[in-house]
C-alpha atoms as a PDB file:
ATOM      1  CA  UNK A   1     -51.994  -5.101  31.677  1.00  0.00           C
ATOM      2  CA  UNK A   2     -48.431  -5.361  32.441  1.00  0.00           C
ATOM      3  CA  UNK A   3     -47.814  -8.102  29.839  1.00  0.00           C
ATOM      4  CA  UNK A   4     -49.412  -6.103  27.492  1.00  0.00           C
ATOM      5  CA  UNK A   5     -46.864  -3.343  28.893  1.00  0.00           C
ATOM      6  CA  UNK A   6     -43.649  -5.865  28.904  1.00  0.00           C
ATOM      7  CA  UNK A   7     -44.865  -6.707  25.097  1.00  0.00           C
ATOM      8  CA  UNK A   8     -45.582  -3.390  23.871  1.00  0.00           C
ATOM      9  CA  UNK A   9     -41.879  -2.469  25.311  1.00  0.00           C
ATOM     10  CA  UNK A  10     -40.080  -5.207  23.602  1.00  0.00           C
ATOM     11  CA  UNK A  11     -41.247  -4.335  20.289  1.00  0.00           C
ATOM     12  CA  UNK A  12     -39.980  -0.826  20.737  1.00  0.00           C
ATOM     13  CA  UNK A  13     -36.736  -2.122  21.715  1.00  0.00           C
ATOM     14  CA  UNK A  14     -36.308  -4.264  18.922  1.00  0.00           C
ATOM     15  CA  UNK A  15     -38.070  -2.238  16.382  1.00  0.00           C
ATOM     16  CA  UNK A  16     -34.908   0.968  17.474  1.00  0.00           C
ATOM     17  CA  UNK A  17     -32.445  -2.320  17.202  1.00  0.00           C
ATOM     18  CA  UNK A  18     -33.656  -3.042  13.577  1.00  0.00           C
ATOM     19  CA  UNK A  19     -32.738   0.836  12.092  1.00  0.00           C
ATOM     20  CA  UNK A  20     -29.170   0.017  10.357  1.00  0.00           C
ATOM     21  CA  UNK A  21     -26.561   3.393  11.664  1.00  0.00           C
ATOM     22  CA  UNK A  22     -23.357   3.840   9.275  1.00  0.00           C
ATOM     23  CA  UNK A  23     -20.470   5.900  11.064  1.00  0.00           C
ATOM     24  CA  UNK A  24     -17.828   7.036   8.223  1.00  0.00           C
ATOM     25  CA  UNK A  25     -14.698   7.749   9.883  1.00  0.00           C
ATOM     26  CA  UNK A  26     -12.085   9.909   8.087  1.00  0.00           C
ATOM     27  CA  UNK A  27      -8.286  10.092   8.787  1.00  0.00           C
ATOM     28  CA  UNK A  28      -5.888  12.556   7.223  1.00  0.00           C
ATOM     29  CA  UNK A  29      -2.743  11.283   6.283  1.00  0.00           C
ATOM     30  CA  UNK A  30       0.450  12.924   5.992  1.00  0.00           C
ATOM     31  CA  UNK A  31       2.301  13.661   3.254  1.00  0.00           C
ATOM     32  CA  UNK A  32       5.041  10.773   2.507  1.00  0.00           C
ATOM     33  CA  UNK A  33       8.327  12.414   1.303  1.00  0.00           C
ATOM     34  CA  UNK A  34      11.438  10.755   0.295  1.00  0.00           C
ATOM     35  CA  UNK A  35      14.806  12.298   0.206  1.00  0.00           C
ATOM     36  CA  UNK A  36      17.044  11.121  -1.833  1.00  0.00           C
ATOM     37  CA  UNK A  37      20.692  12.160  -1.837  1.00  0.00           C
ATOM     38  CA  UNK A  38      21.700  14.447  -4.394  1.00  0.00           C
ATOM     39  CA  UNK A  39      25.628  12.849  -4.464  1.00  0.00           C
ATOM     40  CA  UNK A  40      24.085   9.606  -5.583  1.00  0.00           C
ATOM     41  CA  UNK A  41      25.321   7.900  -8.827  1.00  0.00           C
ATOM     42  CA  UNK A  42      23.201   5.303 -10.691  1.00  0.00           C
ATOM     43  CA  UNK A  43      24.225   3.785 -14.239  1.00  0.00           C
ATOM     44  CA  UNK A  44      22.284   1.207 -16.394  1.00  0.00           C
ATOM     45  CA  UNK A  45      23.513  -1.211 -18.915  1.00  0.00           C
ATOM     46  CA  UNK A  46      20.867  -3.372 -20.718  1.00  0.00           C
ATOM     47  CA  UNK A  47      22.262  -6.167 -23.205  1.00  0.00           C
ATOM     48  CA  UNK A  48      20.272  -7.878 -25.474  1.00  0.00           C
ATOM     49  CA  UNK A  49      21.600 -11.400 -26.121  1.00  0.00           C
ATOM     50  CA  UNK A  50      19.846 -11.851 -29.839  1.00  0.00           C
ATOM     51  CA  UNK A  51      18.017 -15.130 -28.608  1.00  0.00           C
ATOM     52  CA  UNK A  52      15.437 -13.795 -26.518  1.00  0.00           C
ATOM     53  CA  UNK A  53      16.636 -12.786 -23.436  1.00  0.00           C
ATOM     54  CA  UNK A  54      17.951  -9.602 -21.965  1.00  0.00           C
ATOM     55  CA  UNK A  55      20.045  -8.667 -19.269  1.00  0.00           C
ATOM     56  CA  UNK A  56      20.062  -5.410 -17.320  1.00  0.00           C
ATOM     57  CA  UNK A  57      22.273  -4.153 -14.467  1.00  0.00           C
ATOM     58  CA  UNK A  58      22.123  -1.405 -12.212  1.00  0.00           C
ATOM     59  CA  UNK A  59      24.753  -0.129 -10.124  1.00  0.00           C
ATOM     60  CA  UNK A  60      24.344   2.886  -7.970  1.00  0.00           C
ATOM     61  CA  UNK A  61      27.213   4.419  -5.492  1.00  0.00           C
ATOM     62  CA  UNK A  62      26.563   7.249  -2.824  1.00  0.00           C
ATOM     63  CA  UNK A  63      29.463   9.622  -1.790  1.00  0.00           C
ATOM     64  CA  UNK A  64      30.724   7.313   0.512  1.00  0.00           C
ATOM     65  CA  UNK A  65      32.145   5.016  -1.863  1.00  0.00           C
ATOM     66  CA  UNK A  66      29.559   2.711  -1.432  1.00  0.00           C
ATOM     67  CA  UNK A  67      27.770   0.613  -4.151  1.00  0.00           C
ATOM     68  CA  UNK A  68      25.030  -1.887  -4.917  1.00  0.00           C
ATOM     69  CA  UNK A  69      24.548  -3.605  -8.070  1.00  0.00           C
ATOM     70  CA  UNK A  70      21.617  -5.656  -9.232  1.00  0.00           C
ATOM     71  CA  UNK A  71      21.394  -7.962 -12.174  1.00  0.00           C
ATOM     72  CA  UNK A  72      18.450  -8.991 -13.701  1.00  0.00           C
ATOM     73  CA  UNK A  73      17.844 -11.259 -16.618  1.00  0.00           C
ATOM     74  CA  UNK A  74      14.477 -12.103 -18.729  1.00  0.00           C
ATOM     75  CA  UNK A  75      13.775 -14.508 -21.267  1.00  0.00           C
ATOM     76  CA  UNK A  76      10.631 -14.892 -23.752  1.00  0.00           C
END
């Protein structure tokens, strides 16, 4: 009787083990915002070189004085 008991109680257990459960869990995320200053400067040249390739530069300067320029260059 109490193997029949111990046997009967195992099957329970792993017939509540088998049943799959999903938990969804769901996050809210803030806004991202960028500010950008309004006393910022940006200029772009782009120069096409005839043969296939183009160049363009960037250069941007804040009102501190200070710049950054990038160059890029493609080719087909």
């Amino acid at each position: 009787m109490r193997t029949a008991l111990l046997t009967a109680a195992a099957l329970l257990s792993f017939g509540g083990a088998a049943q799959a459960q999903t938990t969804v869990i769901e996050r809210d995320r803030p806004a991202v915002v960028v500010d950008r200053p309004a006393s910022e400067s940006k200029s772009v040249t782009v120069h096409d070189h005839g043969d296939g390739c183009v160049t363009k530069t960037v250069r941007k300067e804040n009102d501190m004085g200070d710049s950054k320029t990038v160059k890029k260059e493609s080719c087909d």
